[in-house]
PDB file of N, CA and C in Angstrom:
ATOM      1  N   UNK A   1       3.809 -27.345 145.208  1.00  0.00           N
ATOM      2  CA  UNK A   1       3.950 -28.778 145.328  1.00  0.00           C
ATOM      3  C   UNK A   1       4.928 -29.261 144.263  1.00  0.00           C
ATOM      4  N   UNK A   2       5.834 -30.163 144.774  1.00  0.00           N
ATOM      5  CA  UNK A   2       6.949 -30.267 144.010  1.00  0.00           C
ATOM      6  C   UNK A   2       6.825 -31.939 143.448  1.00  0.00           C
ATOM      7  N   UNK A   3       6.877 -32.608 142.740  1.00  0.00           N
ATOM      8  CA  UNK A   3       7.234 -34.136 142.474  1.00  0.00           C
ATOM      9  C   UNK A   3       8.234 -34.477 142.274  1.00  0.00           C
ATOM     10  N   UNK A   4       9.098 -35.393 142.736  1.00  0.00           N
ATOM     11  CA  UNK A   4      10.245 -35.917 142.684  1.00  0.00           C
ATOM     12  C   UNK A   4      10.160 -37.306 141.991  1.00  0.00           C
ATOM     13  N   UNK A   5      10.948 -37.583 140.429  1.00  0.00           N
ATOM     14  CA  UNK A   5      11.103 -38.725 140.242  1.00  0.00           C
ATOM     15  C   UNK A   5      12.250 -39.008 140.210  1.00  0.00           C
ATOM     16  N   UNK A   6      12.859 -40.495 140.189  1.00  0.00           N
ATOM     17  CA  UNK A   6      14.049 -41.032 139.643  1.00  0.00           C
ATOM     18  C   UNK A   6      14.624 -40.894 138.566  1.00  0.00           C
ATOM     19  N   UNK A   7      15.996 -40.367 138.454  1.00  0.00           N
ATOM     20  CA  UNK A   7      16.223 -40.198 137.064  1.00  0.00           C
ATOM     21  C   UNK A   7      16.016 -41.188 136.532  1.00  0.00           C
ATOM     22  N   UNK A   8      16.059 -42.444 136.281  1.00  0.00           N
ATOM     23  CA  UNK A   8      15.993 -43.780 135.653  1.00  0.00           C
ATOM     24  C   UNK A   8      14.603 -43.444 135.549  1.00  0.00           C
ATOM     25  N   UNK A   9      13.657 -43.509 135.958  1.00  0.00           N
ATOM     26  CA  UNK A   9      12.192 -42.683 135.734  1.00  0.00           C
ATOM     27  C   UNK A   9      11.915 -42.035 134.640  1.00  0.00           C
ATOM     28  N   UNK A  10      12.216 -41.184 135.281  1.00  0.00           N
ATOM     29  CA  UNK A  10      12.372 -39.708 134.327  1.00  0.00           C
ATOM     30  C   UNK A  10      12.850 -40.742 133.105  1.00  0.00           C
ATOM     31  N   UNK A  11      14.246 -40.632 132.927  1.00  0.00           N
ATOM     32  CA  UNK A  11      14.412 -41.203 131.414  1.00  0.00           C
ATOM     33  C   UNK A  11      13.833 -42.038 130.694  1.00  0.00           C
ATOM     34  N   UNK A  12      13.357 -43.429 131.446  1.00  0.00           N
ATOM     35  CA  UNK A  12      12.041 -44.232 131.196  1.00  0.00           C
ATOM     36  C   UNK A  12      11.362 -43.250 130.289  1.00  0.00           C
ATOM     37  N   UNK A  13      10.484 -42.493 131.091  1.00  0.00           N
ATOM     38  CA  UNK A  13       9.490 -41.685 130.752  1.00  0.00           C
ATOM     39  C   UNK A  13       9.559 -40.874 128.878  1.00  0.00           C
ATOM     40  N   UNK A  14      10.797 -40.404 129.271  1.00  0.00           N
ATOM     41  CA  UNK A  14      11.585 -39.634 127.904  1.00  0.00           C
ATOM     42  C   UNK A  14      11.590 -40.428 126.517  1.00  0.00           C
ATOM     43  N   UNK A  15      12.342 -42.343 126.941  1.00  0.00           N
ATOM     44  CA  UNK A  15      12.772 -42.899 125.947  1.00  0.00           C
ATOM     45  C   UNK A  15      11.000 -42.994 125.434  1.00  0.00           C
ATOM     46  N   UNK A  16       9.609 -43.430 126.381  1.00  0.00           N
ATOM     47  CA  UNK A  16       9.228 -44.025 125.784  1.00  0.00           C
ATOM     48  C   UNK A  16       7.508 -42.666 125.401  1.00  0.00           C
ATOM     49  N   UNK A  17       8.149 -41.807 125.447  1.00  0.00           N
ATOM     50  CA  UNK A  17       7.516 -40.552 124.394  1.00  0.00           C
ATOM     51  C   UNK A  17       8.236 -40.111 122.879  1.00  0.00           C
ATOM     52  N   UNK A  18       9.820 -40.146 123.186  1.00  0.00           N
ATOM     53  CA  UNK A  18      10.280 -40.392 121.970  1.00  0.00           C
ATOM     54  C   UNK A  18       9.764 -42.151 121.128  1.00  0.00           C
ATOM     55  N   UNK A  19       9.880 -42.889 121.625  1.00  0.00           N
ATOM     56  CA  UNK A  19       9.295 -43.865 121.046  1.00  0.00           C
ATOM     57  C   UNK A  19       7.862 -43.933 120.325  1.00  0.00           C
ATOM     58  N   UNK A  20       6.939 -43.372 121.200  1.00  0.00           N
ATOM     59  CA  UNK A  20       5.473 -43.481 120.791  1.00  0.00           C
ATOM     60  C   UNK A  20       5.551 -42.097 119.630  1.00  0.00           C
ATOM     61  N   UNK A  21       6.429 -40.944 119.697  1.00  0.00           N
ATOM     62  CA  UNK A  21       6.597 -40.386 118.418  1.00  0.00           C
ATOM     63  C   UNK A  21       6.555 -40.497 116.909  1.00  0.00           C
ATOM     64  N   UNK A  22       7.960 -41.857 117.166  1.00  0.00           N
ATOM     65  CA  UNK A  22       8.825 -42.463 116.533  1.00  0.00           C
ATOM     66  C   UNK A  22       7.567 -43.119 115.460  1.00  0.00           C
ATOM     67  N   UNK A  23       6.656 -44.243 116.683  1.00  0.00           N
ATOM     68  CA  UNK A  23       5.537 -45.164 115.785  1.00  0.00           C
ATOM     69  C   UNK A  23       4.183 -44.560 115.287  1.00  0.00           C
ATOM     70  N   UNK A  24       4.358 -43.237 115.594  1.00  0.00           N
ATOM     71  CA  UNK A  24       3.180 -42.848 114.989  1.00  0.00           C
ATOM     72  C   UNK A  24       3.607 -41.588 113.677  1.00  0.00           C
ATOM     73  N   UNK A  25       4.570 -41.717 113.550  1.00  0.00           N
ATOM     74  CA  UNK A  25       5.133 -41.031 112.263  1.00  0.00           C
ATOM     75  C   UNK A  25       5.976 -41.406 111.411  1.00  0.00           C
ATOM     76  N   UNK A  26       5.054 -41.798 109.825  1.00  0.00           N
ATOM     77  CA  UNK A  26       5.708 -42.290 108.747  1.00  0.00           C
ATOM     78  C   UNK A  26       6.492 -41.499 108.459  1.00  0.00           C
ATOM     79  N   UNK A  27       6.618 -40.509 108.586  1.00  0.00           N
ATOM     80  CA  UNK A  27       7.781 -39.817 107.749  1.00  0.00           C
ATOM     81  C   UNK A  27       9.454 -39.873 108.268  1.00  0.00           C
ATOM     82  N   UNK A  28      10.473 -39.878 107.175  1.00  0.00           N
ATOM     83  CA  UNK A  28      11.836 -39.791 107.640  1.00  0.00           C
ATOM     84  C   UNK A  28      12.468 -39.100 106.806  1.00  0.00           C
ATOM     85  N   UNK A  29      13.848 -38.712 106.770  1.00  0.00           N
ATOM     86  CA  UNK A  29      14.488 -38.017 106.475  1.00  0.00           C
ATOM     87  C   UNK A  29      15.970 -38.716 105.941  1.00  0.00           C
ATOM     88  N   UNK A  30      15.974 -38.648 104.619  1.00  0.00           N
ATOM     89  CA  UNK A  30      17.114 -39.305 104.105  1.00  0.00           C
ATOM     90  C   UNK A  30      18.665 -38.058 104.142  1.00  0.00           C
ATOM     91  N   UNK A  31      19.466 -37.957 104.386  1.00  0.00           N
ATOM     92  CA  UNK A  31      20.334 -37.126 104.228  1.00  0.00           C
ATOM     93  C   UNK A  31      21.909 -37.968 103.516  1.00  0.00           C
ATOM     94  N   UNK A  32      22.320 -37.904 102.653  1.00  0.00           N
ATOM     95  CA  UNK A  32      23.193 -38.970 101.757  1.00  0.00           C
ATOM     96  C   UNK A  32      22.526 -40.347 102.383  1.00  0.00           C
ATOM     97  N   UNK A  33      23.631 -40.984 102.590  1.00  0.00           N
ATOM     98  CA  UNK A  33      22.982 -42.425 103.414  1.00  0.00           C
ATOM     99  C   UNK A  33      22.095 -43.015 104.524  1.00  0.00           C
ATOM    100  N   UNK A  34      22.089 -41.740 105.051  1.00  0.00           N
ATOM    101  CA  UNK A  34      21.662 -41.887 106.395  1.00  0.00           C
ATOM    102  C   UNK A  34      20.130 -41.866 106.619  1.00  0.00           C
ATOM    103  N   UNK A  35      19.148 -42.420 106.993  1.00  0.00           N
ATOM    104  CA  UNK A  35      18.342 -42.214 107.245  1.00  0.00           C
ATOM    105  C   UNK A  35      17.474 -41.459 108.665  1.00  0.00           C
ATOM    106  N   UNK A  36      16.723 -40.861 109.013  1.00  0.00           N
ATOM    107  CA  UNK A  36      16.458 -40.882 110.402  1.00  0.00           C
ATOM    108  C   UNK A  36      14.861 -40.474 110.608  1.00  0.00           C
ATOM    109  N   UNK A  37      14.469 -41.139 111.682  1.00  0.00           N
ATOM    110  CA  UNK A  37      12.671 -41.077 111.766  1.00  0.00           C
ATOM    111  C   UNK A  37      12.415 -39.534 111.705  1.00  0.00           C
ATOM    112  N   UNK A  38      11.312 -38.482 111.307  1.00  0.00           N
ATOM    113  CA  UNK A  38      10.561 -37.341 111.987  1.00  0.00           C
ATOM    114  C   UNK A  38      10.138 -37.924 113.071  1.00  0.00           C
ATOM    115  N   UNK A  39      10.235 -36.885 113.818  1.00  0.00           N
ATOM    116  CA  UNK A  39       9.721 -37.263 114.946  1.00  0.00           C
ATOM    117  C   UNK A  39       7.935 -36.201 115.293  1.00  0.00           C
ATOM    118  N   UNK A  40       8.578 -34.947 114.948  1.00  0.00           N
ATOM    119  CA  UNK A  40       7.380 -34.010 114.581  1.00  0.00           C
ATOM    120  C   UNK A  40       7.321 -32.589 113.093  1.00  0.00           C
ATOM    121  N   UNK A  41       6.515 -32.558 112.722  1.00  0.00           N
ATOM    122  CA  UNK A  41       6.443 -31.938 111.191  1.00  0.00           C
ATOM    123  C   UNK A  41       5.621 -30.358 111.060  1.00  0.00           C
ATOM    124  N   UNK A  42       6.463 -29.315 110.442  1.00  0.00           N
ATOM    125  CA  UNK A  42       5.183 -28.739 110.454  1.00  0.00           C
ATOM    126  C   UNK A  42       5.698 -27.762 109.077  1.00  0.00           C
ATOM    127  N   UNK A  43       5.212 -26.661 108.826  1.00  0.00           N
ATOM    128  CA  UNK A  43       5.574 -26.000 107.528  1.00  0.00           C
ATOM    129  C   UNK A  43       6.782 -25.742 107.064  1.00  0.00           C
ATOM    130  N   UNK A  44       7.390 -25.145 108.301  1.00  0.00           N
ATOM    131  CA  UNK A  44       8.588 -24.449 108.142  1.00  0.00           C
ATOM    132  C   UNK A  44       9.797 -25.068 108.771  1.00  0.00           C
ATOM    133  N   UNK A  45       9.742 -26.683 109.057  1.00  0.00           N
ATOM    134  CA  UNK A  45      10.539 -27.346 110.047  1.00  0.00           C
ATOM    135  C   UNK A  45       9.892 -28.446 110.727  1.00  0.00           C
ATOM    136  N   UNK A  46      11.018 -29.325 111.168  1.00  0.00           N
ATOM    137  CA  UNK A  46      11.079 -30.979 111.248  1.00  0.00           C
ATOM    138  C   UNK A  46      11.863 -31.031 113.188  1.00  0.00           C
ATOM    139  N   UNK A  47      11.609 -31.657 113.572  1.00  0.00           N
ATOM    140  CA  UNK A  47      12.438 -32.182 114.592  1.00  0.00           C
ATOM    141  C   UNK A  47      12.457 -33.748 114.624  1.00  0.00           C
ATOM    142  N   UNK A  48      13.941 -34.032 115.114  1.00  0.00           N
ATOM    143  CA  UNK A  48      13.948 -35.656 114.955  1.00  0.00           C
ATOM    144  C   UNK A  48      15.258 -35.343 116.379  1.00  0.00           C
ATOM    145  N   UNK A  49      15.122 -36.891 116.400  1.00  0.00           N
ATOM    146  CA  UNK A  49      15.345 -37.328 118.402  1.00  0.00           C
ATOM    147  C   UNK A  49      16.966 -36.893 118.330  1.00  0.00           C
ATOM    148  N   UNK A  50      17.490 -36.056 118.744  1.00  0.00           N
ATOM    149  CA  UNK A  50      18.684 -35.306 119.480  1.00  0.00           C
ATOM    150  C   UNK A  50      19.990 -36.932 119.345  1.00  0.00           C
ATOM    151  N   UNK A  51      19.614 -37.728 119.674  1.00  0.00           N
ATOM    152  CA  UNK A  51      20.349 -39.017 120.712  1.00  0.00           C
ATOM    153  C   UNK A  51      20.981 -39.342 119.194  1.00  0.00           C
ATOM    154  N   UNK A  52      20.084 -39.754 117.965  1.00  0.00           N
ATOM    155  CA  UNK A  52      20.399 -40.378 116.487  1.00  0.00           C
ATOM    156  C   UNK A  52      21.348 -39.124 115.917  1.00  0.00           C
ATOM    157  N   UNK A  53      20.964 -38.091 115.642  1.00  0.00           N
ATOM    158  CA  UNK A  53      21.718 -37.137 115.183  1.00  0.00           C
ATOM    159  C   UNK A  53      22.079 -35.942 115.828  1.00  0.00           C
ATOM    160  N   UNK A  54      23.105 -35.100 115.866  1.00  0.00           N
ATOM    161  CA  UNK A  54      23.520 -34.122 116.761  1.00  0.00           C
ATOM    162  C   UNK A  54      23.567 -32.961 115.778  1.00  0.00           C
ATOM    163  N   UNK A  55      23.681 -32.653 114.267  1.00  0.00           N
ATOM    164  CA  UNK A  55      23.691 -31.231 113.506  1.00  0.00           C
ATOM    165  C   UNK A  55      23.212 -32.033 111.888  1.00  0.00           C
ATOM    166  N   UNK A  56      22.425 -31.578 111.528  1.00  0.00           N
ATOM    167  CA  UNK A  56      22.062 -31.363 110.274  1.00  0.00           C
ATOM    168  C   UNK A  56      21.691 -30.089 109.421  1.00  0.00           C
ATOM    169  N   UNK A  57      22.907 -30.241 108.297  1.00  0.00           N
ATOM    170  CA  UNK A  57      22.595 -28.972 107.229  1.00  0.00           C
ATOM    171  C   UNK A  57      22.583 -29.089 106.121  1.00  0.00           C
ATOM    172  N   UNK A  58      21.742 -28.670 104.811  1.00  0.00           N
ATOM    173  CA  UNK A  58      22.566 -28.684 103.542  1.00  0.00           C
ATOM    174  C   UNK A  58      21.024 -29.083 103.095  1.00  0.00           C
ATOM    175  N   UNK A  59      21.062 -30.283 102.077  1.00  0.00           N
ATOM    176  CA  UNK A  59      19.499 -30.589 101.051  1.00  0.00           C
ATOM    177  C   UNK A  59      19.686 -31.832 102.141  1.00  0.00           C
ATOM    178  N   UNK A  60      18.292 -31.933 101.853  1.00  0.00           N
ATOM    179  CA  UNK A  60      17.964 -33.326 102.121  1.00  0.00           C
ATOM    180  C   UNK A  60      16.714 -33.508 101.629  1.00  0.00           C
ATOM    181  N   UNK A  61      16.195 -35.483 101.852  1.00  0.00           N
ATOM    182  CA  UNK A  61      14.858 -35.226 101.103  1.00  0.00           C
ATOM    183  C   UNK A  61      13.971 -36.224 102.279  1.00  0.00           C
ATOM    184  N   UNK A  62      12.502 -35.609 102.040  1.00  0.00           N
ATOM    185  CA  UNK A  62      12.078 -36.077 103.051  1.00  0.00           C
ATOM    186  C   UNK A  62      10.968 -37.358 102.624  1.00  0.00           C
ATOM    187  N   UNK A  63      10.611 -38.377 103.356  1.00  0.00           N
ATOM    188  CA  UNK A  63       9.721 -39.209 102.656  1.00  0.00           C
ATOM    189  C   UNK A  63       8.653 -39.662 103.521  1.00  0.00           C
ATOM    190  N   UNK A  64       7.604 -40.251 102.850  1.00  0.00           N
ATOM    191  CA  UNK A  64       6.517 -40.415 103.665  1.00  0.00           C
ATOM    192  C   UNK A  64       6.750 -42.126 103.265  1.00  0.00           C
ATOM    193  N   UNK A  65       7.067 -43.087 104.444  1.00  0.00           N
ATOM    194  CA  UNK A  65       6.948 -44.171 103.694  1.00  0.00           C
ATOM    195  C   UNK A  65       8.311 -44.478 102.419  1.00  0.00           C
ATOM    196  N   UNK A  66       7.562 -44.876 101.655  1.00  0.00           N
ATOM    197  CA  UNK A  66       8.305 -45.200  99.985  1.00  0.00           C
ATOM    198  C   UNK A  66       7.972 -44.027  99.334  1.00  0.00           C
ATOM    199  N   UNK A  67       6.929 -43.080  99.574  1.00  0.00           N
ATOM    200  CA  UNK A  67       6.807 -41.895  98.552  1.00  0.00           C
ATOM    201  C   UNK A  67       7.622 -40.140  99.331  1.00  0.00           C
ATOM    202  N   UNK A  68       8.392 -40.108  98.164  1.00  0.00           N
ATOM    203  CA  UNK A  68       9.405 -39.011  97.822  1.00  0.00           C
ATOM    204  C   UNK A  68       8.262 -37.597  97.889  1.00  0.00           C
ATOM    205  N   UNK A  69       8.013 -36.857  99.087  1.00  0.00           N
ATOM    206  CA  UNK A  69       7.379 -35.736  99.302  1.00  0.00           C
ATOM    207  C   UNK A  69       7.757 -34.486  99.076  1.00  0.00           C
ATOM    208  N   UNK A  70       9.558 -34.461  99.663  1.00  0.00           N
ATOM    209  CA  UNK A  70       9.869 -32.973  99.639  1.00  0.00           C
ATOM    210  C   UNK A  70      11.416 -32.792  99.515  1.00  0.00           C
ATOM    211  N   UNK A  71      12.191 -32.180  98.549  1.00  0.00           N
ATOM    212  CA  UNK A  71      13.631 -31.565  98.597  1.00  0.00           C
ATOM    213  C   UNK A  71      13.868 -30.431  99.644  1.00  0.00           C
ATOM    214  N   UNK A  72      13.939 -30.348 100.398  1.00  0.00           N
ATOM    215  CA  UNK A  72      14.049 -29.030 101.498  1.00  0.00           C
ATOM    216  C   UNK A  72      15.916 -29.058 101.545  1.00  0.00           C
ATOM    217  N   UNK A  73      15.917 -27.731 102.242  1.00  0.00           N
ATOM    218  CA  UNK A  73      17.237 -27.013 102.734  1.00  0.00           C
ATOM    219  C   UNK A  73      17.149 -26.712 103.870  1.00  0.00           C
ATOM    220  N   UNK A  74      17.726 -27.481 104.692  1.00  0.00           N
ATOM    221  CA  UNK A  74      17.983 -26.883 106.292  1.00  0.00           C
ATOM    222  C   UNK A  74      19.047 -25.818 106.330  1.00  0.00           C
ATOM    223  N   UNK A  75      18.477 -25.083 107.142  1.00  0.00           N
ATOM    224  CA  UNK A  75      19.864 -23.858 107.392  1.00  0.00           C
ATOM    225  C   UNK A  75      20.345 -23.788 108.733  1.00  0.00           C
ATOM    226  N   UNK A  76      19.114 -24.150 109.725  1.00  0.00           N
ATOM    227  CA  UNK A  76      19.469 -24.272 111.076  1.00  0.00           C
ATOM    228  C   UNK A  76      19.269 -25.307 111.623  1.00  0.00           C
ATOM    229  N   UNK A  77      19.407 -25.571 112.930  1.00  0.00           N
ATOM    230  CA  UNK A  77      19.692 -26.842 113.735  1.00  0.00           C
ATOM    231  C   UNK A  77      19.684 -26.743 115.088  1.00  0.00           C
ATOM    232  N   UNK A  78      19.199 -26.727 116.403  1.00  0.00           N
ATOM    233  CA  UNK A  78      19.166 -26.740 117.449  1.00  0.00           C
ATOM    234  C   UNK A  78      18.925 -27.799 118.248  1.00  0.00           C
ATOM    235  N   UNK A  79      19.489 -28.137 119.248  1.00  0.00           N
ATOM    236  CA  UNK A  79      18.380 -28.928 120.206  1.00  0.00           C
ATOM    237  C   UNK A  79      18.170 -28.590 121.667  1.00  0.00           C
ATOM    238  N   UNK A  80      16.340 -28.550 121.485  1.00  0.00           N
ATOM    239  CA  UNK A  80      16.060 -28.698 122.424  1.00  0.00           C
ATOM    240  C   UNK A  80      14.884 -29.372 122.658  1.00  0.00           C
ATOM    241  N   UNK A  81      14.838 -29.686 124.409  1.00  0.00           N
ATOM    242  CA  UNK A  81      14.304 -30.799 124.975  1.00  0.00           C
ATOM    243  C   UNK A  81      14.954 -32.458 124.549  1.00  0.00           C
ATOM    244  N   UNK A  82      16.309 -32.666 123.875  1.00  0.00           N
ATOM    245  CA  UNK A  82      16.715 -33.831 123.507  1.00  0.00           C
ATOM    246  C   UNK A  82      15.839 -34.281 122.260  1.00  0.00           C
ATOM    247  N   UNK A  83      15.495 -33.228 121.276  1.00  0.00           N
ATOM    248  CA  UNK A  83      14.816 -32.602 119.904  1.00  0.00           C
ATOM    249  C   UNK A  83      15.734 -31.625 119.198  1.00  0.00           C
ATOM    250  N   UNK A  84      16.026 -32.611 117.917  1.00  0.00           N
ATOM    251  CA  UNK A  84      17.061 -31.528 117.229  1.00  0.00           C
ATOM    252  C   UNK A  84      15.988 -30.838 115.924  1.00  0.00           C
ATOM    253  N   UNK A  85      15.662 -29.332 116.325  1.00  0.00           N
ATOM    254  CA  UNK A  85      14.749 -28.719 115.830  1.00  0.00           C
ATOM    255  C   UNK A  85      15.389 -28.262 114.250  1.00  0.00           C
ATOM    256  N   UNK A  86      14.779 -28.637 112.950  1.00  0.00           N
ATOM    257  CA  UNK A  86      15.710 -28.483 111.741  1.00  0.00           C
ATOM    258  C   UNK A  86      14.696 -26.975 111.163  1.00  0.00           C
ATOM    259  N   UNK A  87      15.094 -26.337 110.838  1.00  0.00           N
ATOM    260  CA  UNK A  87      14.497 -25.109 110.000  1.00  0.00           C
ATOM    261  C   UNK A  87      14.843 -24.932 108.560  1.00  0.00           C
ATOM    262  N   UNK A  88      13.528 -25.144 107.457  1.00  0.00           N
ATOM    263  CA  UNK A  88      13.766 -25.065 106.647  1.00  0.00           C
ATOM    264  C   UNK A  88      13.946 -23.940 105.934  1.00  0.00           C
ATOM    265  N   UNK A  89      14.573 -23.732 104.901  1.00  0.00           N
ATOM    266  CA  UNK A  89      14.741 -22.360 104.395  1.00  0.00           C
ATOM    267  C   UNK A  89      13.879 -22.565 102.871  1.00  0.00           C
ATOM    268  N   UNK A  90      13.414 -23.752 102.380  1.00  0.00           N
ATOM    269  CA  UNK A  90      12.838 -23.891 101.295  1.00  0.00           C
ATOM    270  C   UNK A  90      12.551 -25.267 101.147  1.00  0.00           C
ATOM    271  N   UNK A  91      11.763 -25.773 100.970  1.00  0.00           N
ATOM    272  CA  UNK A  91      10.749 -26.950 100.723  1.00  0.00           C
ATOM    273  C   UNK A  91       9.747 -27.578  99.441  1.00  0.00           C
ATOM    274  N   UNK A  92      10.539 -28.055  98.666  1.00  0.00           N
ATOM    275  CA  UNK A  92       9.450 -28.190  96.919  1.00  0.00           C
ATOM    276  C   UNK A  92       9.368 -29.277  97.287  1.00  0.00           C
ATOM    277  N   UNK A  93       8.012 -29.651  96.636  1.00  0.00           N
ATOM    278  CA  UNK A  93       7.529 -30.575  96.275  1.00  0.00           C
ATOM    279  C   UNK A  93       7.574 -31.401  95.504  1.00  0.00           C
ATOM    280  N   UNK A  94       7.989 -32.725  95.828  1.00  0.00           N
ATOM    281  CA  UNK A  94       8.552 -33.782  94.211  1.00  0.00           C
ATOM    282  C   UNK A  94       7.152 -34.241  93.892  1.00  0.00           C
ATOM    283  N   UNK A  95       7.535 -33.977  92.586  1.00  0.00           N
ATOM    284  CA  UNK A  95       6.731 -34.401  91.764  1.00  0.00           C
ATOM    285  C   UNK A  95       6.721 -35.632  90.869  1.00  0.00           C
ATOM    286  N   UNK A  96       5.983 -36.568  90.637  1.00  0.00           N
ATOM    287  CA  UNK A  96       5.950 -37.865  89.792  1.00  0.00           C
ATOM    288  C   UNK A  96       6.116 -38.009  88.287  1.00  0.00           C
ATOM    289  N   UNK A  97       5.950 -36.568  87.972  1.00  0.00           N
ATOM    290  CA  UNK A  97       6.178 -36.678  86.452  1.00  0.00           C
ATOM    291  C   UNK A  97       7.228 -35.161  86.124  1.00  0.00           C
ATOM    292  N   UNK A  98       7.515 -35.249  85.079  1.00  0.00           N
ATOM    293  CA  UNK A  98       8.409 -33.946  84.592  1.00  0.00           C
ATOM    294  C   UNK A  98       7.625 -32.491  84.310  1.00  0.00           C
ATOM    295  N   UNK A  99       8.252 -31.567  84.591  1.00  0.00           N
ATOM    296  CA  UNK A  99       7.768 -30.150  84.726  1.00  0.00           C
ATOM    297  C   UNK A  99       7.463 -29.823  83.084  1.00  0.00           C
ATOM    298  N   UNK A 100       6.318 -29.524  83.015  1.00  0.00           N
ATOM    299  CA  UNK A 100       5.797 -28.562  81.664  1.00  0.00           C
ATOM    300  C   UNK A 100       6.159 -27.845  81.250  1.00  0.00           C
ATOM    301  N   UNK A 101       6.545 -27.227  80.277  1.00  0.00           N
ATOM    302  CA  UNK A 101       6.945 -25.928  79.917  1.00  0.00           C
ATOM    303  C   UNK A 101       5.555 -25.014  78.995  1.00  0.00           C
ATOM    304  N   UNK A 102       4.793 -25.588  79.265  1.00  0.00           N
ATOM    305  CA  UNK A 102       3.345 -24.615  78.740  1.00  0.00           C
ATOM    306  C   UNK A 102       2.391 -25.274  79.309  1.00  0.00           C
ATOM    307  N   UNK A 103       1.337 -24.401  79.328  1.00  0.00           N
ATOM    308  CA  UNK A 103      -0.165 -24.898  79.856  1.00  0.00           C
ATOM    309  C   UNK A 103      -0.556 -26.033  79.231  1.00  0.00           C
ATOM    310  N   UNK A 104      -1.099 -27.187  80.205  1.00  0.00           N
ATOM    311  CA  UNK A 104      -1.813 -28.393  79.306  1.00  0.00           C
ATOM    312  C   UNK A 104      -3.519 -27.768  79.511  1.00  0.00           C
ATOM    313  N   UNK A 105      -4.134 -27.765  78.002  1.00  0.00           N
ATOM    314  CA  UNK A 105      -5.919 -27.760  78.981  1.00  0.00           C
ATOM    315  C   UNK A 105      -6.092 -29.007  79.004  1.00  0.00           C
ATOM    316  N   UNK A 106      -7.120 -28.572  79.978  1.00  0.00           N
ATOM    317  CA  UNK A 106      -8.067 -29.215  80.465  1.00  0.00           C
ATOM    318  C   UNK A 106      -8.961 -30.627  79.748  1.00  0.00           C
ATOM    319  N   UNK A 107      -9.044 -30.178  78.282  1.00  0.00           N
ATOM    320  CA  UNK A 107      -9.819 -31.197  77.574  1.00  0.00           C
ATOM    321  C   UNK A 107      -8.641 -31.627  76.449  1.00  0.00           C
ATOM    322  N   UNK A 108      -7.068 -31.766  76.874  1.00  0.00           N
ATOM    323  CA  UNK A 108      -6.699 -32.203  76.040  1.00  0.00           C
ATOM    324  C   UNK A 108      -6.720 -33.699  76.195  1.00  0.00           C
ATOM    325  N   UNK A 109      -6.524 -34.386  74.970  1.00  0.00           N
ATOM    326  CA  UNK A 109      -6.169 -36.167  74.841  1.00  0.00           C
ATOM    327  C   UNK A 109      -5.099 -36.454  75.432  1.00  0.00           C
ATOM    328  N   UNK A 110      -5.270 -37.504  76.507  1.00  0.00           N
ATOM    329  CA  UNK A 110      -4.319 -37.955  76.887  1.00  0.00           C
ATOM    330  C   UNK A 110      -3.429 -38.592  76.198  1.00  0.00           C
ATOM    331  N   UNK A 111      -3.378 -39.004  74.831  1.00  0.00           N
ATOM    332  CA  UNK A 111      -2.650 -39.678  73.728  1.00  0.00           C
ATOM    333  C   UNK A 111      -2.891 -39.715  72.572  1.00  0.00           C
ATOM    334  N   UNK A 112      -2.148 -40.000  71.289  1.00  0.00           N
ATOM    335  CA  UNK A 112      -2.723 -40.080  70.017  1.00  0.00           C
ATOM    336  C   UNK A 112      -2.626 -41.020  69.817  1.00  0.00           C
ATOM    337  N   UNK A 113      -3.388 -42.076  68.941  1.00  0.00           N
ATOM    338  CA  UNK A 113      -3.711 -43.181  67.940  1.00  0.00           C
ATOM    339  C   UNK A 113      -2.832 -43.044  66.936  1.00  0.00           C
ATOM    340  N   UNK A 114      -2.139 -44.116  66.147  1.00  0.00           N
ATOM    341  CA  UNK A 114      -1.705 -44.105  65.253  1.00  0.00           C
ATOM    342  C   UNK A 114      -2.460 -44.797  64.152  1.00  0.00           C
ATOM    343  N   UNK A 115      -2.140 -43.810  63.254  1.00  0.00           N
ATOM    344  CA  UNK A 115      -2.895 -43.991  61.519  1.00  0.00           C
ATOM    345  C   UNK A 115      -2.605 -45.515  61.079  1.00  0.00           C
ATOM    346  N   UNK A 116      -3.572 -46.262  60.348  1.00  0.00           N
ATOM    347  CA  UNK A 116      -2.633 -48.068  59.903  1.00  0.00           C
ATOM    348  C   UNK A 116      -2.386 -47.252  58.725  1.00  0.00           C
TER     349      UNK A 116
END
């Protein structure tokens, strides 16, 4: 059994799954100026809608909202299904404060008092 729709249909159909994507995922992808929605997320790779961008490579950073989540490196780029599938080759985590260079414990003071 076969179904036949209209392409105008059909594309209907397309714009408004990429859409309901679009609103149910905070995250985007800054690349220099450019911004562009995730569309879907997972460890090792991002896809965002084919139509906004056609090749992405190099650093970029990814955000949830206003908060700064991840520096990743795309190396690859495909699209399919009108999904440009990004593959990361490495993914850190930003962090809010500056990197340690020794162990803090556990019960140290968060600050010192000064002597009058």
């Amino acid at each position: 059994m076969t179904d036949y729709l209209p392409e105008a249909v059909r594309a209907g159909l397309e714009e408004a799954r990429k859409r309901e994507l679009r609103r149910r995922s905070r995250l985007c992808v800054h690349a220099g100026d450019e911004v562009y929605p995730i569309l879907r997320f997972w460890e090792t790779g991002f896809s965002l809608d084919a139509e906004q961008v056609l090749a992405l490579r190099g650093m970029v950073d990814i955000y949830d909202g206003p908060r700064h989540l991840y520096n990743s490196l795309i190396i690859a780029a495909d699209v399919e299904n009108g999904e440009l599938i990004c593959s990361m080759k490495r993914s850190t985590l930003t962090m809010d404060r500056p990197a340690l260079d020794y162990v803090r414990e556990d019960d140290a003071p968060a600050g010192y008092l000064p002597r009058d």
